[in-house]
C-alpha atoms as a PDB file:
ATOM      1  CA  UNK A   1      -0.538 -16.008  -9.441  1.00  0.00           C
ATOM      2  CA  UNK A   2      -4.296 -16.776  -9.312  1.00  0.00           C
ATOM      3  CA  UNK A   3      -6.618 -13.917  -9.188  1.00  0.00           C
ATOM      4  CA  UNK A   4      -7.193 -14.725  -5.110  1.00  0.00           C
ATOM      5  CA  UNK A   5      -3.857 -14.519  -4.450  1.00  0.00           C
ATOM      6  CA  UNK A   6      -3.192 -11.415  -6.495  1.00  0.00           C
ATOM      7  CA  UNK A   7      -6.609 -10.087  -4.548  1.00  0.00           C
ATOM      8  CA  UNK A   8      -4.718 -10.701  -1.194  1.00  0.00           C
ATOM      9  CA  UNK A   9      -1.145  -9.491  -2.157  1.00  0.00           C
ATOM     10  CA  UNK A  10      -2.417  -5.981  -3.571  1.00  0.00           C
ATOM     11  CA  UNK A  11      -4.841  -5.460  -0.375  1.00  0.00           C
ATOM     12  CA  UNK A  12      -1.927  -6.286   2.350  1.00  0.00           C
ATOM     13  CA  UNK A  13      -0.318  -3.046  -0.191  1.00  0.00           C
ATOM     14  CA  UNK A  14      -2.856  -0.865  -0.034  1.00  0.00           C
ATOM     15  CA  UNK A  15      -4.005  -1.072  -3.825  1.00  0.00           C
ATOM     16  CA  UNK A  16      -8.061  -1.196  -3.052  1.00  0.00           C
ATOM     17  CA  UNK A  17      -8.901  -0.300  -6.336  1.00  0.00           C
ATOM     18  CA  UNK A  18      -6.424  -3.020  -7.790  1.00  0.00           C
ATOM     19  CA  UNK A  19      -7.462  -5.344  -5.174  1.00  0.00           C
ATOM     20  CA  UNK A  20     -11.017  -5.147  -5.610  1.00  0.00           C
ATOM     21  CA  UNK A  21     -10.792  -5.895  -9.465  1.00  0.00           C
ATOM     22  CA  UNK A  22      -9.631  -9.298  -8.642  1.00  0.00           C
ATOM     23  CA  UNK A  23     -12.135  -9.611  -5.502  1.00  0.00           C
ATOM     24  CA  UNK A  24     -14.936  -8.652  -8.471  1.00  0.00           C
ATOM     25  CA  UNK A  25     -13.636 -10.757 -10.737  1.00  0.00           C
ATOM     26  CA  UNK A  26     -13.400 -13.318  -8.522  1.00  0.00           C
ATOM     27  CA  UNK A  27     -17.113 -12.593  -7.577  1.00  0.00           C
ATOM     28  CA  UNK A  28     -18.518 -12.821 -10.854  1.00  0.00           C
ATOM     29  CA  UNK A  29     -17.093 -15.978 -11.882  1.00  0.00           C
ATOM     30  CA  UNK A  30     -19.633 -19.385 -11.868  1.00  0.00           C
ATOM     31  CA  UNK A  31     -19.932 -21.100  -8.552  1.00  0.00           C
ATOM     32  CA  UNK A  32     -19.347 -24.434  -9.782  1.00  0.00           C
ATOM     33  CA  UNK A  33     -15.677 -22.886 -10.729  1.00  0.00           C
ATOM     34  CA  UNK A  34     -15.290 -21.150  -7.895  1.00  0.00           C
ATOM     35  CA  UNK A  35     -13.444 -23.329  -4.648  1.00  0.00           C
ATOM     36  CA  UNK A  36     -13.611 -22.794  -1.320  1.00  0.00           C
ATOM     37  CA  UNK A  37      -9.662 -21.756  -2.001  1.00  0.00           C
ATOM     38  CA  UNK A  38     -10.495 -18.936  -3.860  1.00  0.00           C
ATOM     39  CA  UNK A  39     -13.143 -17.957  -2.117  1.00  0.00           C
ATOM     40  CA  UNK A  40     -11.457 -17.397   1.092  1.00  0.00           C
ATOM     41  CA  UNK A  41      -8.962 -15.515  -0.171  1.00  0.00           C
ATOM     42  CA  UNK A  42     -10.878 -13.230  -1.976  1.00  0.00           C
ATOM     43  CA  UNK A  43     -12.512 -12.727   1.393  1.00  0.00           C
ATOM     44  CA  UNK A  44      -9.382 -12.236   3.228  1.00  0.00           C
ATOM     45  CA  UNK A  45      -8.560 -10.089   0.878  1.00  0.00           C
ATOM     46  CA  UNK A  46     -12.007  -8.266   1.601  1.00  0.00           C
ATOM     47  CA  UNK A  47     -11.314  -8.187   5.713  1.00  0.00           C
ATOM     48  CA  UNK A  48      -7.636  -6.897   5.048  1.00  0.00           C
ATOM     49  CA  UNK A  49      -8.999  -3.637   2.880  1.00  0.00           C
ATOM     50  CA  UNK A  50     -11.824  -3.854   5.609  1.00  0.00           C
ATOM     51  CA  UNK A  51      -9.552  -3.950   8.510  1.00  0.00           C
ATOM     52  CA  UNK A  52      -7.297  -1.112   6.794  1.00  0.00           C
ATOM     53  CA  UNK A  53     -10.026   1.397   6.672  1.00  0.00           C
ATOM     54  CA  UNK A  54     -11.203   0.815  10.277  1.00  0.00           C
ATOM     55  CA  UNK A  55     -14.556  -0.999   9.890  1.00  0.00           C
ATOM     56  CA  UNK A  56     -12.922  -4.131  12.299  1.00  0.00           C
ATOM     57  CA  UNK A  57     -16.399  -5.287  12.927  1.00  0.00           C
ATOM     58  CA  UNK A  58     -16.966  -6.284   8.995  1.00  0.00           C
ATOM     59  CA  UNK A  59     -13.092  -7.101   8.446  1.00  0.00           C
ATOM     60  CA  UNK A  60     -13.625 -10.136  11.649  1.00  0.00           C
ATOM     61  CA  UNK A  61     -16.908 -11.207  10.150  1.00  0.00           C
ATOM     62  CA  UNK A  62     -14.941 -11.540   6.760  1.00  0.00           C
ATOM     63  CA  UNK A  63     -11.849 -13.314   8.019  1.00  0.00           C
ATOM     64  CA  UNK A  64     -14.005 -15.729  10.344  1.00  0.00           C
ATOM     65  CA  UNK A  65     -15.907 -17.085   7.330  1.00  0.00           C
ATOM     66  CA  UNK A  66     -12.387 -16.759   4.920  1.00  0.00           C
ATOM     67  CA  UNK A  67     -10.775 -19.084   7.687  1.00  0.00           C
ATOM     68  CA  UNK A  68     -13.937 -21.180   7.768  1.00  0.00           C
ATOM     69  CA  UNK A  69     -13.248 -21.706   3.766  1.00  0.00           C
ATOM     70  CA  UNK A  70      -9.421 -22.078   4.481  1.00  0.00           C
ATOM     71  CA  UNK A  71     -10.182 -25.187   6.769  1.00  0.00           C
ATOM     72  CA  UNK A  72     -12.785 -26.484   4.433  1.00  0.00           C
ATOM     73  CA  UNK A  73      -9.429 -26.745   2.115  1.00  0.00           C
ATOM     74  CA  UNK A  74      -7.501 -27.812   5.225  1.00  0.00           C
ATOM     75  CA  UNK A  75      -5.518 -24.990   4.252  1.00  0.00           C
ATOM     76  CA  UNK A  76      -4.516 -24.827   8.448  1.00  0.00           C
ATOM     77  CA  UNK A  77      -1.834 -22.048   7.731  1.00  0.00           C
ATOM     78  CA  UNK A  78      -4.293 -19.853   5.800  1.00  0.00           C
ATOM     79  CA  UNK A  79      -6.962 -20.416   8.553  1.00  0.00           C
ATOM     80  CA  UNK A  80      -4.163 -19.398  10.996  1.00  0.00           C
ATOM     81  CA  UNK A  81      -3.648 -16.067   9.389  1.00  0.00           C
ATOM     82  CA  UNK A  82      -7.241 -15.091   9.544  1.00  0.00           C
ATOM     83  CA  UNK A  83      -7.950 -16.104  13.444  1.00  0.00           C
ATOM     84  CA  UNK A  84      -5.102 -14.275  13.970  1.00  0.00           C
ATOM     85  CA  UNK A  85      -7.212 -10.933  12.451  1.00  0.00           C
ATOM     86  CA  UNK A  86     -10.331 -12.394  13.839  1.00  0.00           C
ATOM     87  CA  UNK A  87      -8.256 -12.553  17.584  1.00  0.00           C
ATOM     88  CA  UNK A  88      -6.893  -8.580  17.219  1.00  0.00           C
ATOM     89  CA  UNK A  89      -8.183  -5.894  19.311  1.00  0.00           C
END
């Protein structure tokens, strides 16, 4: 697994300290390495820890621009996922 997708699987569980070692490392890596891919996860990943603590403003923000990176990718299915948090009450 790629550190985005670990990111994502340990925030949907709950790990945030876990979670945000991969969104850091993620972070700190050179933008020329760094794809739209990976960056939307990480901030998916970011929106579901968000979302999980209550802050739902910050968590929709997050997911709008991870699906905006998701269908830069055409990743449609990704995208899906996060207008789906971006759509929740």
């Amino acid at each position: 697994m790629a550190a985005g997708e670990l990111a994502l699987h340990y925030a949907r569980l709950g790990d945030v300290e876990v979670a945000n070692r991969y969104v850091n490392a993620i972070k700190s890596a050179p933008s020329e390495q760094l794809t739209k891919h990976f960056k939307a996860q990480s901030q998916e990943a970011r929106a579901v820890m968000l979302m999980a603590e209550g802050n739902k403003v910050k968590a929709k923000n997050l997911a709008n621009k991870a699906m905006a990176n998701y269908l830069l990718d055409d990743r449609i299915e990704d995208a899906q996922r996060c207008a789906s948090m971006v759509a929740e009450d």
